[in-house]
Protein backbone atom coordinates (compact mmCIF):
# COMPACT_ATOMS: atom_id res chain seq x y z
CA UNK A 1 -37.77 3.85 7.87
CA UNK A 2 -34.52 2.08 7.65
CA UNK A 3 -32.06 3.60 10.57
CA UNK A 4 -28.37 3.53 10.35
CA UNK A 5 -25.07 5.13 11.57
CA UNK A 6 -23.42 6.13 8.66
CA UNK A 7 -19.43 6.20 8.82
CA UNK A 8 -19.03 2.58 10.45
CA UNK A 9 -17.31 -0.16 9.85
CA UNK A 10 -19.19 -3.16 7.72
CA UNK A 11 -18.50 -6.49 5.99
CA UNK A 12 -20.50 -7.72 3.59
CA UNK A 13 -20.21 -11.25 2.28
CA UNK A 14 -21.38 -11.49 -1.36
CA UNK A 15 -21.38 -14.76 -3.70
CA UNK A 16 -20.47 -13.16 -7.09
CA UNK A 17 -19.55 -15.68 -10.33
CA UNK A 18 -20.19 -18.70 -8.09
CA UNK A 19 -17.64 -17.57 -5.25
CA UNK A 20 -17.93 -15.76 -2.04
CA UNK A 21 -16.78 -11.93 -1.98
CA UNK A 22 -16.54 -9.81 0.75
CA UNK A 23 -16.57 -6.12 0.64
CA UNK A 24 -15.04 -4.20 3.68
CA UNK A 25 -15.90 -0.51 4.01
CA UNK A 26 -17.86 2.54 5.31
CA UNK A 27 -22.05 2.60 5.04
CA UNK A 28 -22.28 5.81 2.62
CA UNK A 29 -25.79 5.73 1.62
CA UNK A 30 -28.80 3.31 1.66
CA UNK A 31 -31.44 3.51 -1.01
CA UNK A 32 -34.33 2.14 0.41
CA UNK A 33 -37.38 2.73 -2.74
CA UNK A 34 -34.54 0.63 -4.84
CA UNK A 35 -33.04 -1.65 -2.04
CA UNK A 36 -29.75 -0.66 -2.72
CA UNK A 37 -26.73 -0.03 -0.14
CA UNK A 38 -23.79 2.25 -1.17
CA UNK A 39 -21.14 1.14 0.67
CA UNK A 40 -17.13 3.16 0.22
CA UNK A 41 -15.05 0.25 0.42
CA UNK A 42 -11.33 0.17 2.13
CA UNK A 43 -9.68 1.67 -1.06
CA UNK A 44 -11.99 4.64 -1.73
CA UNK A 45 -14.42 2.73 -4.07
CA UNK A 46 -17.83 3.03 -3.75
CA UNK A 47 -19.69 -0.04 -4.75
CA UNK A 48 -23.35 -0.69 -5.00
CA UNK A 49 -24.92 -3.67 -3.32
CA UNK A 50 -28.63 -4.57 -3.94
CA UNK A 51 -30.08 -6.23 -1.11
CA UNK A 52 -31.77 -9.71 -2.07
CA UNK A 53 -30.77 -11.16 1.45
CA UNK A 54 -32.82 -13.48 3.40
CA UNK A 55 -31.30 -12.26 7.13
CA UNK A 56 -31.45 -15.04 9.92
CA UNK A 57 -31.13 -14.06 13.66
CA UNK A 58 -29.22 -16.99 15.27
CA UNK A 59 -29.66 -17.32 19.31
């Protein structure tokens, strides 16, 4: 089971119509069955992000 603290801070980078996007807000829900993150971003928006990320752990 995915763990998370909802109510902090994140910034997701997204490349949307061939340019980068990010997306600054609050974690609100995560969907894990669908892969989906619900994030409420800075102006009260809550936008869906499906996760199709391939997540490297630099050291």
């Amino acid at each position: 089971m995915l763990h998370t603290d909802y109510g902090l801070p994140v910034i997701f980078t997204l490349w949307v119509d061939s340019f980068f996007e990010e997306v600054e807000g609050i974690f609100h829900y995560i969907n894990e069955v669908k892969k989906m993150v619900h994030v409420v971003d800075i102006y009260g928006n809550v936008q869906i992000i499906k996760l199709w990320v391939r997540c490297q752990v630099c050291k």
